[in-house]
N, C-alpha and C. Protein backbone atom coordinates (compact mmCIF):
# COMPACT_ATOMS: atom_id res chain seq x y z
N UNK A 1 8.21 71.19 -71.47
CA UNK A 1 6.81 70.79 -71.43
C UNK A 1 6.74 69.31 -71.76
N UNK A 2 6.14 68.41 -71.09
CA UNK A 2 6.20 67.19 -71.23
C UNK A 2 5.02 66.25 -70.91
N UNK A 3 4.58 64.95 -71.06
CA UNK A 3 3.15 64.82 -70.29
C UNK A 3 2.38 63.98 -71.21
N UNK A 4 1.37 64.06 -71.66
CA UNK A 4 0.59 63.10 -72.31
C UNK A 4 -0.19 62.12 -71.78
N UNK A 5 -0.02 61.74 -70.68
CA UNK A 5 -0.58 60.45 -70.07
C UNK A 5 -1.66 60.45 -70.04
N UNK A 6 -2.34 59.96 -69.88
CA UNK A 6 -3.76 60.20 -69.96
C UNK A 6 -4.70 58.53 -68.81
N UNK A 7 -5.43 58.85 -68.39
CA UNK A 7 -5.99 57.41 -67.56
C UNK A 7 -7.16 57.85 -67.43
N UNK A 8 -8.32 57.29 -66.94
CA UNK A 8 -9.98 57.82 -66.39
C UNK A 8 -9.79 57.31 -64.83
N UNK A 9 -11.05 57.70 -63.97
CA UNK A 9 -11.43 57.47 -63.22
C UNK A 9 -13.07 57.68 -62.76
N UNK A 10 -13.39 56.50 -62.74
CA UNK A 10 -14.87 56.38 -62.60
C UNK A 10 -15.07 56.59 -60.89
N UNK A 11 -16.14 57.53 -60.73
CA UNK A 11 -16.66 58.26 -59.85
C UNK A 11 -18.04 57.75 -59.48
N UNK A 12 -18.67 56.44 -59.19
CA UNK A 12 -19.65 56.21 -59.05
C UNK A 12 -20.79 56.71 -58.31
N UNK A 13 -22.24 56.91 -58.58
CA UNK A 13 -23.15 58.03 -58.17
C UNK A 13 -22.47 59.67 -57.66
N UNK A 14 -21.94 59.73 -58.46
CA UNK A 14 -21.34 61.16 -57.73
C UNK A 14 -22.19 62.29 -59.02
N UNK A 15 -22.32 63.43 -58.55
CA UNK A 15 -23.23 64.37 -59.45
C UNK A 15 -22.32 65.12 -59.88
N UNK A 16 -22.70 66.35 -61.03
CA UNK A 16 -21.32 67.12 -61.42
C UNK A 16 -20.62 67.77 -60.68
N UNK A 17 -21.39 68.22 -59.63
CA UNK A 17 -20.67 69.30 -58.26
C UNK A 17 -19.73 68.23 -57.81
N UNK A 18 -19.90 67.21 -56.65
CA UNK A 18 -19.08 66.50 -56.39
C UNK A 18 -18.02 65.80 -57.18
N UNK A 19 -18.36 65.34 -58.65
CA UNK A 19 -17.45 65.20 -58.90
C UNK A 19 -16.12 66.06 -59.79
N UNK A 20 -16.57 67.66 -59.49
CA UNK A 20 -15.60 68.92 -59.86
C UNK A 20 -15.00 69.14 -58.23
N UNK A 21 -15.73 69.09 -57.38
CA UNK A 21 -14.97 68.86 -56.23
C UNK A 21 -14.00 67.68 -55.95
N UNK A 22 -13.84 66.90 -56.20
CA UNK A 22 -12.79 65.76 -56.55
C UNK A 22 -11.84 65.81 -57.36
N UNK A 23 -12.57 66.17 -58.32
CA UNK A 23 -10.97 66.52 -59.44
C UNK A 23 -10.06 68.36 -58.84
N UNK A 24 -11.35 69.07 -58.29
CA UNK A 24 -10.08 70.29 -57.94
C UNK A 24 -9.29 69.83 -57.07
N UNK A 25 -9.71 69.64 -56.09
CA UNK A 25 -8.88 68.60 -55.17
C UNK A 25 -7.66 68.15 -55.82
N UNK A 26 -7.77 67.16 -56.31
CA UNK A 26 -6.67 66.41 -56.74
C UNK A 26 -5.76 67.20 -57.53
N UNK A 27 -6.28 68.21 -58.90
CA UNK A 27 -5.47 69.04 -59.26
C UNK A 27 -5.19 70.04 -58.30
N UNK A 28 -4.99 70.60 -57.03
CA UNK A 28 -4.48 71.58 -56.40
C UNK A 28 -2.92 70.79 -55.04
N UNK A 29 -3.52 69.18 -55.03
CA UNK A 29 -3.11 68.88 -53.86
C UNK A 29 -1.67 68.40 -54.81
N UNK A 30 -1.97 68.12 -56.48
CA UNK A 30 -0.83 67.63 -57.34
C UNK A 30 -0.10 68.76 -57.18
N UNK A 31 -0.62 70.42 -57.59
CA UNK A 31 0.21 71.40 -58.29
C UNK A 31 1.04 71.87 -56.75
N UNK A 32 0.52 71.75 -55.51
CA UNK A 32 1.25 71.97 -54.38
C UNK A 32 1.97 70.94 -53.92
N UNK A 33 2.35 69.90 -54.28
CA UNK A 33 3.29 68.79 -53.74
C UNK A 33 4.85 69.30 -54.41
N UNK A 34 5.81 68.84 -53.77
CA UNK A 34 6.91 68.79 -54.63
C UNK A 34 7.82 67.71 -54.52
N UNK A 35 8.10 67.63 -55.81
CA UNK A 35 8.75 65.86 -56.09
C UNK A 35 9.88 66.30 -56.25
N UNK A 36 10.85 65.22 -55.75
CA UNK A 36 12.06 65.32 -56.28
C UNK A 36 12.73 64.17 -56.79
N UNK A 37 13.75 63.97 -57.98
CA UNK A 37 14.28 63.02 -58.69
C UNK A 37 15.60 63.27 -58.87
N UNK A 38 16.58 62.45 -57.54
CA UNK A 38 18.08 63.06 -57.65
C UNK A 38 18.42 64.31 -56.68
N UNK A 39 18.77 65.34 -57.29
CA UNK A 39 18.96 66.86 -56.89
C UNK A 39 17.88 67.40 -57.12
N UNK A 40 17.18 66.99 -58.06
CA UNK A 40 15.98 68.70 -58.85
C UNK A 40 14.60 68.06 -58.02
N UNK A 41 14.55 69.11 -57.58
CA UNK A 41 12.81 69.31 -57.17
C UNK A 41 12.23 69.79 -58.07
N UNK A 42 10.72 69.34 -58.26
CA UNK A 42 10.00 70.18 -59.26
C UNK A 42 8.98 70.15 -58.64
N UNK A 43 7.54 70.58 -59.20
CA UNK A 43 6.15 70.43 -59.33
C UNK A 43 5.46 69.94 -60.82
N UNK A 44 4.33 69.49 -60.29
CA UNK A 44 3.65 69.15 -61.32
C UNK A 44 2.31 69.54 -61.57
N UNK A 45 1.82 69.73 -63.16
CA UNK A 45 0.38 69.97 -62.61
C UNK A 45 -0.41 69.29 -63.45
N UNK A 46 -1.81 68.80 -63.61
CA UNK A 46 -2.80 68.21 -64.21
C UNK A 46 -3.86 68.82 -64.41
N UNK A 47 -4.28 68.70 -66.23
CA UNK A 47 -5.18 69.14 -66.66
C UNK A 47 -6.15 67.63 -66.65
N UNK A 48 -7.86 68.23 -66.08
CA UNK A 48 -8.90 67.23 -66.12
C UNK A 48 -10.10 67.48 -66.71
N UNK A 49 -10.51 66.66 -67.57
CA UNK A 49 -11.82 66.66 -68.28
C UNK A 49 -12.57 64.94 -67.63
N UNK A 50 -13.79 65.92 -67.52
CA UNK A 50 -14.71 64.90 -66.92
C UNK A 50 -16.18 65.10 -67.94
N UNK A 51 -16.79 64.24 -67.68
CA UNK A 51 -18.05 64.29 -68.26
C UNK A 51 -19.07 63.60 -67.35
N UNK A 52 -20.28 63.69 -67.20
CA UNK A 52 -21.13 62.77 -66.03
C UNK A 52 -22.08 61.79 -67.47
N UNK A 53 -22.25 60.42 -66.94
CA UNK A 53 -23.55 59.45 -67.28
C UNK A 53 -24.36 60.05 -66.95
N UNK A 54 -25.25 60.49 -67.92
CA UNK A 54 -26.76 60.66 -67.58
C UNK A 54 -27.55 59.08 -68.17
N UNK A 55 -28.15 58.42 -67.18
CA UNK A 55 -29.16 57.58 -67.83
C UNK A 55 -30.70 57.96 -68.63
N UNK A 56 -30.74 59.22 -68.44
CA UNK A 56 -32.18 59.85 -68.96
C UNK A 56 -31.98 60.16 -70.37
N UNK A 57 -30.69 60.09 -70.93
CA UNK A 57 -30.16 60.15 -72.07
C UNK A 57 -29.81 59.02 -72.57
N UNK A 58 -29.70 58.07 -72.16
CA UNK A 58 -29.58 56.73 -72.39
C UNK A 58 -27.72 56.59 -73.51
N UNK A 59 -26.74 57.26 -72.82
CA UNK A 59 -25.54 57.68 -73.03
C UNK A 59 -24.73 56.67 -72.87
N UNK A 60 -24.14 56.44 -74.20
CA UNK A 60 -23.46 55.01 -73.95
C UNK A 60 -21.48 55.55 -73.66
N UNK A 61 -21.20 54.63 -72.76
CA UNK A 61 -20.10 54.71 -72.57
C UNK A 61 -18.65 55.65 -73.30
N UNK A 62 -18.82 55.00 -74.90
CA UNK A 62 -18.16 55.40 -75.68
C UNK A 62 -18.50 57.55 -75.52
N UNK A 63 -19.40 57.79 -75.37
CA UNK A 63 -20.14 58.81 -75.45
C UNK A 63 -19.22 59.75 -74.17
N UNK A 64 -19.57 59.05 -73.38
CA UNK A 64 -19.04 59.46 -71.77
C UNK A 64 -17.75 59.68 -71.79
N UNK A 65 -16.76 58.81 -72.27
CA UNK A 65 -15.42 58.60 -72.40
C UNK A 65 -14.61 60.28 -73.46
N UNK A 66 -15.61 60.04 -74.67
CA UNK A 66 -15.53 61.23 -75.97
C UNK A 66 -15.68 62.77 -75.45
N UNK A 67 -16.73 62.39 -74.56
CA UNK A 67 -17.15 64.18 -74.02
C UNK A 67 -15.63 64.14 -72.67
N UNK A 68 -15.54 63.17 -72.05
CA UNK A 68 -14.37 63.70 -71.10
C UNK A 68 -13.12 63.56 -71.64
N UNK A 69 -12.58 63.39 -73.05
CA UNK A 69 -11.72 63.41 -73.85
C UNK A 69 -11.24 65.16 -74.23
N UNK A 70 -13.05 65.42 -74.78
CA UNK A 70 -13.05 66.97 -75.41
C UNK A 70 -12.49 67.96 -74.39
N UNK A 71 -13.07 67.69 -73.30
CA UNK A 71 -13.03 68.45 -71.93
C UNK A 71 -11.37 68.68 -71.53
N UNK A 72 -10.91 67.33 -71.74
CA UNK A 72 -9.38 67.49 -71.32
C UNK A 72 -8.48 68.69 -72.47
N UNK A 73 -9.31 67.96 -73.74
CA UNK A 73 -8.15 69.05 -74.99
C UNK A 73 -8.70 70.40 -74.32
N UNK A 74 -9.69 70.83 -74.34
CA UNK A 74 -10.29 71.64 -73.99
C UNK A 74 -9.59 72.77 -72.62
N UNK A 75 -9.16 71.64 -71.63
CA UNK A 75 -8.96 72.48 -70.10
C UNK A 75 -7.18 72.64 -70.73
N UNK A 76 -6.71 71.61 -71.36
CA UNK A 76 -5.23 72.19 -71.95
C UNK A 76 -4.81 72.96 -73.03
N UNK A 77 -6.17 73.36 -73.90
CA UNK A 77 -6.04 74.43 -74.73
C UNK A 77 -6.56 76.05 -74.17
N UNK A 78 -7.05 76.02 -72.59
CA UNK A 78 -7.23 76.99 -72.08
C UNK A 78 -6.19 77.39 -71.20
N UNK A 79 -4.58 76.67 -71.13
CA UNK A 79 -3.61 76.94 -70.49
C UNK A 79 -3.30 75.63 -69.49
N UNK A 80 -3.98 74.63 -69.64
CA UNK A 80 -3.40 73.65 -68.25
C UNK A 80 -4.19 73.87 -67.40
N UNK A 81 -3.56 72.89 -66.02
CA UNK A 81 -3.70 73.00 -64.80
C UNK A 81 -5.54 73.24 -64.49
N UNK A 82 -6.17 73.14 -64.89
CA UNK A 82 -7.56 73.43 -64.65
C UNK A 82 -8.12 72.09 -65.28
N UNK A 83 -9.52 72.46 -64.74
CA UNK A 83 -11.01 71.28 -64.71
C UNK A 83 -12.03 71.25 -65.27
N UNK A 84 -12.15 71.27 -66.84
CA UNK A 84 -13.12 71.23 -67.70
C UNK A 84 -14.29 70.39 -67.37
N UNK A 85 -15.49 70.54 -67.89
CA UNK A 85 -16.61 69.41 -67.51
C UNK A 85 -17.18 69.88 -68.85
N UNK A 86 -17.67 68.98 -69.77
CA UNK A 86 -18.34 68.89 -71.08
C UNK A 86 -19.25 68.29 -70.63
N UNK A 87 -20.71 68.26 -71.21
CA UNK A 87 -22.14 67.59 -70.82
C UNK A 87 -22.40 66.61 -72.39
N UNK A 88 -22.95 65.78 -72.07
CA UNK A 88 -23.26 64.95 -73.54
C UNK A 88 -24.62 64.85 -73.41
């Protein structure tokens, strides 16, 4: 078990549907690829926590960043490979 990395990606005007459609995506097109390094093939898979900006909440960044933080411990304390979404 190995991993840790962690990066964001900002999704501009995108709503929560679209942007859970983007991240399954990406986690299904990761867990079906196969890499190889040398001889060994493997797979890989990615756990994602997202959170959406609401401006009607007047939600500051730090906020946005914290809830898609929780989301990630969250989708990897429910086993991996899946797409949490936390609301702030």
């Amino acid at each position: 078990d190995t991993g840790g990395e962690e990066f964001a990606v900002i999704l501009p005007n995108s709503s929560k549907q679209q942007t859970r459609v983007v991240c399954e995506r990406f986690r299904k097109l990761t867990a079906n690829e196969k890499f190889e390094h040398g001889l060994v093939q493997f797979n890989l898979t990615v756990s994602i926590g997202f959170s959406i900006f609401d401006n009607s909440k007047r939600s500051s960044p730090e906020a946005l960043i914290a809830a898609a933080d929780q989301a990630l411990y969250k989708a990897k304390g429910k086993g991996k490979n899946r797409v949490v979404q936390k609301s702030i």
